[in-house]
Protein backbone atom coordinates (compact mmCIF):
# COMPACT_ATOMS: atom_id res chain seq x y z
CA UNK A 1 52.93 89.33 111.84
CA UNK A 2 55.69 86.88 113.11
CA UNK A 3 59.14 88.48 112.42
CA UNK A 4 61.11 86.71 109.53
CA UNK A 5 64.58 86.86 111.06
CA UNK A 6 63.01 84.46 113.93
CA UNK A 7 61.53 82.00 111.75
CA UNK A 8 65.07 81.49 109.75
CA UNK A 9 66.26 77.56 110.70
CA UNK A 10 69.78 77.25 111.01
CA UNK A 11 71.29 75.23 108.78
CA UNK A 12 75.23 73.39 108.62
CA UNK A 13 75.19 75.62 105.82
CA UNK A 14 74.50 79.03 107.03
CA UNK A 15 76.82 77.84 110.23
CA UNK A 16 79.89 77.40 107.67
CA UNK A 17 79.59 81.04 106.19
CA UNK A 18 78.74 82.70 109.13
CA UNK A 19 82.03 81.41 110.52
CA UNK A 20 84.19 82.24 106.85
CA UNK A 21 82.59 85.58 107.36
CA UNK A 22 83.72 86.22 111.03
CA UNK A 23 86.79 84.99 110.57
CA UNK A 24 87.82 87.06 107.06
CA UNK A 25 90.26 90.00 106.93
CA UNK A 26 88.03 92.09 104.85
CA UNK A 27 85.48 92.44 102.17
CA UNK A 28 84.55 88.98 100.22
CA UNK A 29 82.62 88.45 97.19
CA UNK A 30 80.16 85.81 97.20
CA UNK A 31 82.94 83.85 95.12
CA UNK A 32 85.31 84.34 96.61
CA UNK A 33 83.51 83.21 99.95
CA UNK A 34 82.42 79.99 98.22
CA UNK A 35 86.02 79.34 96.96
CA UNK A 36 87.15 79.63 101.10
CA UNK A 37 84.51 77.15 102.09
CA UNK A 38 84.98 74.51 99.31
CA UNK A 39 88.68 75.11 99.95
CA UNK A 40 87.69 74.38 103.74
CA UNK A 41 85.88 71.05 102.42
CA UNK A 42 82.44 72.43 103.23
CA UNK A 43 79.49 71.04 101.03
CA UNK A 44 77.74 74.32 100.46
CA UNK A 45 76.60 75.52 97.02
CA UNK A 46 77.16 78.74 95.52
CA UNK A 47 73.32 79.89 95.52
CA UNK A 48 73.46 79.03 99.21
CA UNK A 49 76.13 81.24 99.52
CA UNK A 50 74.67 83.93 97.66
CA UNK A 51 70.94 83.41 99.46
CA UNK A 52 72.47 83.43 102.86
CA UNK A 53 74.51 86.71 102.13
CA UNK A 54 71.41 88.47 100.84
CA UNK A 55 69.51 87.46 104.19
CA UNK A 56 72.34 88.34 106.08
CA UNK A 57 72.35 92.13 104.44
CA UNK A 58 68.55 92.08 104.46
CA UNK A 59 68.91 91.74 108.23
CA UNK A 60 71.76 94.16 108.93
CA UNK A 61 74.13 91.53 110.00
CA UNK A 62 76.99 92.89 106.98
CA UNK A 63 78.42 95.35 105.47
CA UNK A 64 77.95 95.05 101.65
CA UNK A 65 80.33 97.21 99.40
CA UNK A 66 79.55 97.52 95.90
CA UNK A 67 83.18 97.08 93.84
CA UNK A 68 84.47 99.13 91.49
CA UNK A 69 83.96 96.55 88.36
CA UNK A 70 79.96 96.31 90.17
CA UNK A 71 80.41 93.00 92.07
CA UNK A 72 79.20 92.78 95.50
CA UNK A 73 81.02 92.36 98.78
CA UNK A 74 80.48 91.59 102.32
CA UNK A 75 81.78 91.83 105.86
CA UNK A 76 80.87 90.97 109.24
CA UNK A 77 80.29 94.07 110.55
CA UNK A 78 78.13 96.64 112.41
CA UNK A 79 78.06 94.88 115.94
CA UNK A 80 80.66 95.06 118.50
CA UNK A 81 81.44 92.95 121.14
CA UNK A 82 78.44 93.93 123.52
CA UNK A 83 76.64 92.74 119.97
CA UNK A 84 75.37 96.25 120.14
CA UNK A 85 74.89 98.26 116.61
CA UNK A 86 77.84 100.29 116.10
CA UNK A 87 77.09 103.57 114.89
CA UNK A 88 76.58 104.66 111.04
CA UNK A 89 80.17 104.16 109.09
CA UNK A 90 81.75 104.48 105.86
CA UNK A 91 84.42 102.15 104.86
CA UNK A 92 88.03 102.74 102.86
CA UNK A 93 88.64 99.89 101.01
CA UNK A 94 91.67 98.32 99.08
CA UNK A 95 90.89 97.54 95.01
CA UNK A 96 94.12 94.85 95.01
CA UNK A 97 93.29 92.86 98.64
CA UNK A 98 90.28 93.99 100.25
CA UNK A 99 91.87 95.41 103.03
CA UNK A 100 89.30 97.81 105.08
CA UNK A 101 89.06 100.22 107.24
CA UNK A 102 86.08 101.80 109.15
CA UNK A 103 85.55 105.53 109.00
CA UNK A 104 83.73 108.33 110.61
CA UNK A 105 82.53 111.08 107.77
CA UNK A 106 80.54 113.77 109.78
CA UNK A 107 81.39 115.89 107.10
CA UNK A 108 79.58 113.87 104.92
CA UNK A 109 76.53 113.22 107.51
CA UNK A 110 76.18 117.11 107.62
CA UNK A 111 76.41 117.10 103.85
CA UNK A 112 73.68 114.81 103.43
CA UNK A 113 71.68 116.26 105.46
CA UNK A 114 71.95 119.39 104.15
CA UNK A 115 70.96 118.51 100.64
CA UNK A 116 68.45 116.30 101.82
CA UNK A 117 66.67 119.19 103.46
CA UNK A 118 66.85 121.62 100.60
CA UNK A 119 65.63 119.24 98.58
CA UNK A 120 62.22 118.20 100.83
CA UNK A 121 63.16 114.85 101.69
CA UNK A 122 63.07 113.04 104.82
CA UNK A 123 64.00 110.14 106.55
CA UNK A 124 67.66 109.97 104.50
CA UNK A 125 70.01 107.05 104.32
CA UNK A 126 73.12 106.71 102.42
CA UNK A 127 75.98 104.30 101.93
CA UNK A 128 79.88 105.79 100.78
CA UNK A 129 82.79 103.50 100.16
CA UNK A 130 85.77 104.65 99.24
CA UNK A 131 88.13 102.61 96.90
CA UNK A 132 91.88 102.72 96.98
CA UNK A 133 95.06 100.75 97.22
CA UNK A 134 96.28 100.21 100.36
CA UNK A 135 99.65 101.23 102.46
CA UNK A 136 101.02 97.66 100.91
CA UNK A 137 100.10 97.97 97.54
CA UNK A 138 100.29 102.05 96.96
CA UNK A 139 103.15 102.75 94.98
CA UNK A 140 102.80 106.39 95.95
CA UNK A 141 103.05 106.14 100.28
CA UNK A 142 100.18 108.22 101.96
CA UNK A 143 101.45 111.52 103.69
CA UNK A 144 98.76 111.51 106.40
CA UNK A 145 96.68 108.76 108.06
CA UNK A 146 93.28 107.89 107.91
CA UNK A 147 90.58 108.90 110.99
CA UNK A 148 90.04 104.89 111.59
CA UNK A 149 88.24 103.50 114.23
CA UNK A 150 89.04 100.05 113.44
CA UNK A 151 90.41 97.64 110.74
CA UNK A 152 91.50 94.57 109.52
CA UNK A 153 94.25 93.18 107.85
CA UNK A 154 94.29 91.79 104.33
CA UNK A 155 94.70 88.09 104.42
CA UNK A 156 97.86 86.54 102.60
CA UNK A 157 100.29 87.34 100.87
């Protein structure tokens, strides 16, 4: 059977969110990914949007975060500059801007395990975000930084 990610046609479209996706600070919502490319003067409609991001997590190409109030977000991520898979993550992720940062948790890969195993199941997966404010918007300053691998900056203001 032909593989579906091959058969995908590239469109202006999909060019035009690929490219707001690469070149965001941090987690977007399909809105508010829409609102940077009409703000950009692209012609793309909001379904598009929303049908290219689900292709685009269907084929591992983002990072999709579930938000505290339930809506969606998404962020180039998982491939480094070789374009190699990085290894598993978990993300910490700021409630006011969307600032994120990657994070190892091998406490939580040995936790999952573990109750995955006393429970009878294989072949586990997860996903863990973590929901905060950020440095800039914490009214109460963090005494100890986070294990990050890598991050990016929230965008304005």
């Amino acid at each position: 059977m032909p593989d579906p990610v091959a058969r995908r046609r590239s469109t202006r479209q999909g060019a035009a969110i690929d490219a707001a996706l690469s070149a965001a600070d941090g987690f977007l919502t399909a809105q508010a990914l829409y609102d940077e490319l009409r703000g950009q003067g692209a012609s793309v409609g909001l379904t598009t949007v929303y049908r290219h991001l689900r292709r685009l997590a269907e084929d591992g190409a983002v990072d999709v975060v579930v938000r505290p109030d339930g809506e969606a977000a998404y962020r180039r991520c998982g491939s480094g500059a070789s374009g190699e898979a990085e290894q598993h993550h978990h993300h910490l992720v700021c409630r006011t801007c969307g600032f994120s940062v990657e994070v190892e948790g091998p406490e939580v890969e040995s936790w999952t395990q573990r109750v995955a195993t006393d429970a009878g199941f294989t072949d586990v997966s997860h996903t863990l975000e973590i929901f905060g404010e950020c440095g800039r918007h914490s009214s109460t300053p963090s005494p100890v930084s986070p294990p990050v691998r890598s991050g990016r900056e929230p965008r304005g203001g």
